[in-house]
Every structure is written in C-alpha cells, then in structure tokens.
C-alpha atoms as a PDB file:
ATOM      1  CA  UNK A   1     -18.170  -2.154 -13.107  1.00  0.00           C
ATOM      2  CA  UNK A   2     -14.502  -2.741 -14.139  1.00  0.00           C
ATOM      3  CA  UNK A   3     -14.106  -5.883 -15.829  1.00  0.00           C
ATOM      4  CA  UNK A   4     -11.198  -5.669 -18.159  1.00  0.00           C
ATOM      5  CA  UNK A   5      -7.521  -4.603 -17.225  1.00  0.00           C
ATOM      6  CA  UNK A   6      -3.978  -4.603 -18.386  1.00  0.00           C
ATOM      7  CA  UNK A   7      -1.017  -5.752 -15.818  1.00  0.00           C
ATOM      8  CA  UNK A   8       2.558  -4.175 -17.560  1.00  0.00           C
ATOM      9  CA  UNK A   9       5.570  -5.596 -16.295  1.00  0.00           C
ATOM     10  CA  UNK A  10       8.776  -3.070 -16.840  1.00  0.00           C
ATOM     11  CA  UNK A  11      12.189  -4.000 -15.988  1.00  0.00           C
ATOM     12  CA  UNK A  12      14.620  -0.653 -16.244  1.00  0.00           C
ATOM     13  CA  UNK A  13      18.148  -0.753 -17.504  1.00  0.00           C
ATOM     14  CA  UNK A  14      20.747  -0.309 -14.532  1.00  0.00           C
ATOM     15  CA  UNK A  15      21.260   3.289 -13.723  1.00  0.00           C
ATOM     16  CA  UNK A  16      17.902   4.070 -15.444  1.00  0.00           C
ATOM     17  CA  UNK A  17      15.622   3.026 -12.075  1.00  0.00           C
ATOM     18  CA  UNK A  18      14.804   6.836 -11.235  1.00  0.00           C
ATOM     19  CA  UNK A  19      13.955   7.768 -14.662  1.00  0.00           C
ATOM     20  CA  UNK A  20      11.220   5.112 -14.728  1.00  0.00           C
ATOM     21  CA  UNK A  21       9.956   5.861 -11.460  1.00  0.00           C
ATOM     22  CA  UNK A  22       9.736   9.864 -12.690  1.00  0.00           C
ATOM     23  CA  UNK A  23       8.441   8.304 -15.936  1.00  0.00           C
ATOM     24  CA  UNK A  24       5.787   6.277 -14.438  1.00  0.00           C
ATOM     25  CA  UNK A  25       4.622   9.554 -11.801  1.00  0.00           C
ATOM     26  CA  UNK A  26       4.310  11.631 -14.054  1.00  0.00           C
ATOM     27  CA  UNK A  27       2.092   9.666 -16.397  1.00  0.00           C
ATOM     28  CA  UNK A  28      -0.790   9.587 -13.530  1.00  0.00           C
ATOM     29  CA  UNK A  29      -1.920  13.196 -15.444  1.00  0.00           C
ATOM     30  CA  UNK A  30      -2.255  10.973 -18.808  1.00  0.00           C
ATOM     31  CA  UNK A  31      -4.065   8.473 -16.934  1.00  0.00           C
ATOM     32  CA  UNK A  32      -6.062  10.776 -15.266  1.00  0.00           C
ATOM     33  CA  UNK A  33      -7.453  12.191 -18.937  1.00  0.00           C
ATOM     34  CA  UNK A  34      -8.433   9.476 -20.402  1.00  0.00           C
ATOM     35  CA  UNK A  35     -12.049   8.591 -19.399  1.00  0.00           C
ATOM     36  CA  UNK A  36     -11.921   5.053 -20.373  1.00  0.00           C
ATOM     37  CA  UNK A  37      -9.439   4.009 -17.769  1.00  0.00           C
ATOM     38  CA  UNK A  38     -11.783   3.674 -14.505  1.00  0.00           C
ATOM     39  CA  UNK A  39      -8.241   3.075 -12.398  1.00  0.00           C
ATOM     40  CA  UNK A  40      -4.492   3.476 -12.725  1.00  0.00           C
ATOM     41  CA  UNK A  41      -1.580   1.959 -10.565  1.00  0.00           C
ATOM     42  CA  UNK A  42       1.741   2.401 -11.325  1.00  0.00           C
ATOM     43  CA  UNK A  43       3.880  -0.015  -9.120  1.00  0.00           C
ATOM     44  CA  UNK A  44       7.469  -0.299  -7.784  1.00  0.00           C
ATOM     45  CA  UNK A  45       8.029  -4.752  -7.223  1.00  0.00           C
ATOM     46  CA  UNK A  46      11.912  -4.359  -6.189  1.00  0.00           C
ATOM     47  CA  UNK A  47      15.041  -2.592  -7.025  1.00  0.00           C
ATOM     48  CA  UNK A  48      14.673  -2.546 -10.789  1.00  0.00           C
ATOM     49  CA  UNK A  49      11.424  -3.736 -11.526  1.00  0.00           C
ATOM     50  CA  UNK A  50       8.091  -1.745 -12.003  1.00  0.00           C
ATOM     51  CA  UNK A  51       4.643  -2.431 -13.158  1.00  0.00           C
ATOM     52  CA  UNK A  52       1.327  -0.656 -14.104  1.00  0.00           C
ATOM     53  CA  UNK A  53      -1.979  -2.198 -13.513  1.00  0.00           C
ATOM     54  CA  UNK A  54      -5.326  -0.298 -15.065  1.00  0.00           C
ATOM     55  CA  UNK A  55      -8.613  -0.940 -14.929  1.00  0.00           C
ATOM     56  CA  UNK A  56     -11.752  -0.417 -17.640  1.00  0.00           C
ATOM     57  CA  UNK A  57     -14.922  -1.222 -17.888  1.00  0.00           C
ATOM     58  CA  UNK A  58     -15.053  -2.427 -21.502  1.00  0.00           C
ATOM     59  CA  UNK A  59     -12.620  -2.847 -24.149  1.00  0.00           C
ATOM     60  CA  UNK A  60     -13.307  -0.116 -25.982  1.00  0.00           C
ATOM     61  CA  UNK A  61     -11.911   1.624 -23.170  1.00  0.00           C
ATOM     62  CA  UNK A  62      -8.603  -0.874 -22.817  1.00  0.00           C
ATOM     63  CA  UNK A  63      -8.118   0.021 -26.294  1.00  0.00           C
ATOM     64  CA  UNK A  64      -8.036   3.332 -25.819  1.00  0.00           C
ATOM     65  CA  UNK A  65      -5.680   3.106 -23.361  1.00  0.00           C
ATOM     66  CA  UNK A  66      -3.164   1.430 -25.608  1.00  0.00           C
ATOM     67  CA  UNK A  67      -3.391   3.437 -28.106  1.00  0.00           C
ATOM     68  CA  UNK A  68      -3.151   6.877 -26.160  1.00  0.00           C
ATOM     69  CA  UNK A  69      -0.655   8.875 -24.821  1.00  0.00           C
ATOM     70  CA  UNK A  70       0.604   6.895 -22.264  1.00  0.00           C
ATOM     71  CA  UNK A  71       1.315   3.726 -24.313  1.00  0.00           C
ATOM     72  CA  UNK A  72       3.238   5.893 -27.250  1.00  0.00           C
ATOM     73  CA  UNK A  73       5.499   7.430 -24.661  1.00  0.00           C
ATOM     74  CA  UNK A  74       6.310   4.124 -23.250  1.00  0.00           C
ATOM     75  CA  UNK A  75       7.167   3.144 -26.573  1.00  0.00           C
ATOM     76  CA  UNK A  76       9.096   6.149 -27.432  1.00  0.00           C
ATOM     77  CA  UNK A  77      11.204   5.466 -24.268  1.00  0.00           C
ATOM     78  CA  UNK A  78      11.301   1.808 -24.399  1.00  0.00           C
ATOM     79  CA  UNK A  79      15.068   1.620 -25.682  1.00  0.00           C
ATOM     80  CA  UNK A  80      16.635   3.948 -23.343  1.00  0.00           C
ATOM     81  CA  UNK A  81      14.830   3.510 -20.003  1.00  0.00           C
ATOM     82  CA  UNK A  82      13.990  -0.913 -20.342  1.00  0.00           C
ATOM     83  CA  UNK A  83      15.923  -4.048 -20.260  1.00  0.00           C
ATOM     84  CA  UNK A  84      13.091  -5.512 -22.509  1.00  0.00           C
ATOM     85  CA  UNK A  85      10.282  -4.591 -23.869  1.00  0.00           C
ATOM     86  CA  UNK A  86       7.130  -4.065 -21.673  1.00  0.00           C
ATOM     87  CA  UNK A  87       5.326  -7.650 -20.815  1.00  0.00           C
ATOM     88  CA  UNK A  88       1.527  -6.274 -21.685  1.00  0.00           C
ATOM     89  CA  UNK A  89      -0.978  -8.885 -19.793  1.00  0.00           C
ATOM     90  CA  UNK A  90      -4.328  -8.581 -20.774  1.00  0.00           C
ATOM     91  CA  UNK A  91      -6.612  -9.601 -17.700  1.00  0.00           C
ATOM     92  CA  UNK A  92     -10.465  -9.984 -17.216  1.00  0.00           C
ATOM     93  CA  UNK A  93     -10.768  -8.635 -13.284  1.00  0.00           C
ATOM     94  CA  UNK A  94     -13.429 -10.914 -11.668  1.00  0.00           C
ATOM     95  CA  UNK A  95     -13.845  -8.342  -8.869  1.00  0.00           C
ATOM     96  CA  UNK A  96     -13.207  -5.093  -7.962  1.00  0.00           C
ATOM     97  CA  UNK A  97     -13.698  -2.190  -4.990  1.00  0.00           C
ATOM     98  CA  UNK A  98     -13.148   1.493  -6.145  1.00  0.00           C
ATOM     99  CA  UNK A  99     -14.322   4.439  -4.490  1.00  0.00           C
ATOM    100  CA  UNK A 100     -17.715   5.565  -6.181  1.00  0.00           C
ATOM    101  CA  UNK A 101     -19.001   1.991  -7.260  1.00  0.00           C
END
C-alpha cells in the first residue's frame, strides 16, 4: 500500500508554460522506470502553474525518486523553465485507490 508521497509545486517563467507542460509529459517514461514510484501525476492548476504528485510505498522508494532521473532534469532545467525553485512537499498519504491494490 502507498503510504508516502511527494506533492511538487512548479510555477513556469512567462512564455515558458508549453515547455513545462512538454517537460512534465514527457517525464511519464522516467516515471514509468522507476519501480519505486507506485503512481505518477503530473498536473496543470492554472495558466502558469503546474504540479506533480507521486506515490511510494516506502521511503526507500521516495528517495529514489529524488534522486533519479526525473528530479536531476528538473534541476538541470530549473533556471530556464521556473519562476522559483520547485516547492518539494513531503506527504504521508493516509489512503489511497490504484488499480491493482
């Protein structure tokens, strides 16, 4: 059962929106490779603000996450695609329905 997860807030620089949202698509492959991270949502709030929430079942999985592939290219585009830096919110997920559980 999921109990951990991560809620990123991202807020793109003007005239960067569609280059986050093509980011933040494309990463669902990265997601989808990393067997820690049980599920993967990334999120558009409004015109210019986005968000990722994942799922795991333990930290050892969470900390996977943040140290794979998907959380170095965020970082590597962090300057030319965000207002700010990324608002990482840990969460514990009291509960959950996923397909399979």
């Amino acid at each position: 059962m999921v109990t951990l997860g991560l809620f990123v807030l991202l807020e793109a620089k003007p005239g960067q929106e569609d280059e986050v949202e093509s980011f933040l698509r494309e990463a669902i492959a990265l997601a989808e490779a990393e067997e820690g991270t049980k599920a993967w949502f990334s999120i558009r709030l409004g015109p210019t603000t986005f968000a990722v929430f994942d799922a795991f079942d333990d930290e050892a999985g969470r900390e996977a996450h943040l140290s794979g592939q998907i959380a170095k290219s965020l970082e590597e585009q962090t300057s030319r695609l965000f207002a700010k830096p990324p608002a990482v919110n840990r969460l514990n997920i009291l509960s959950a329905k996923l397909p399979g559980q």
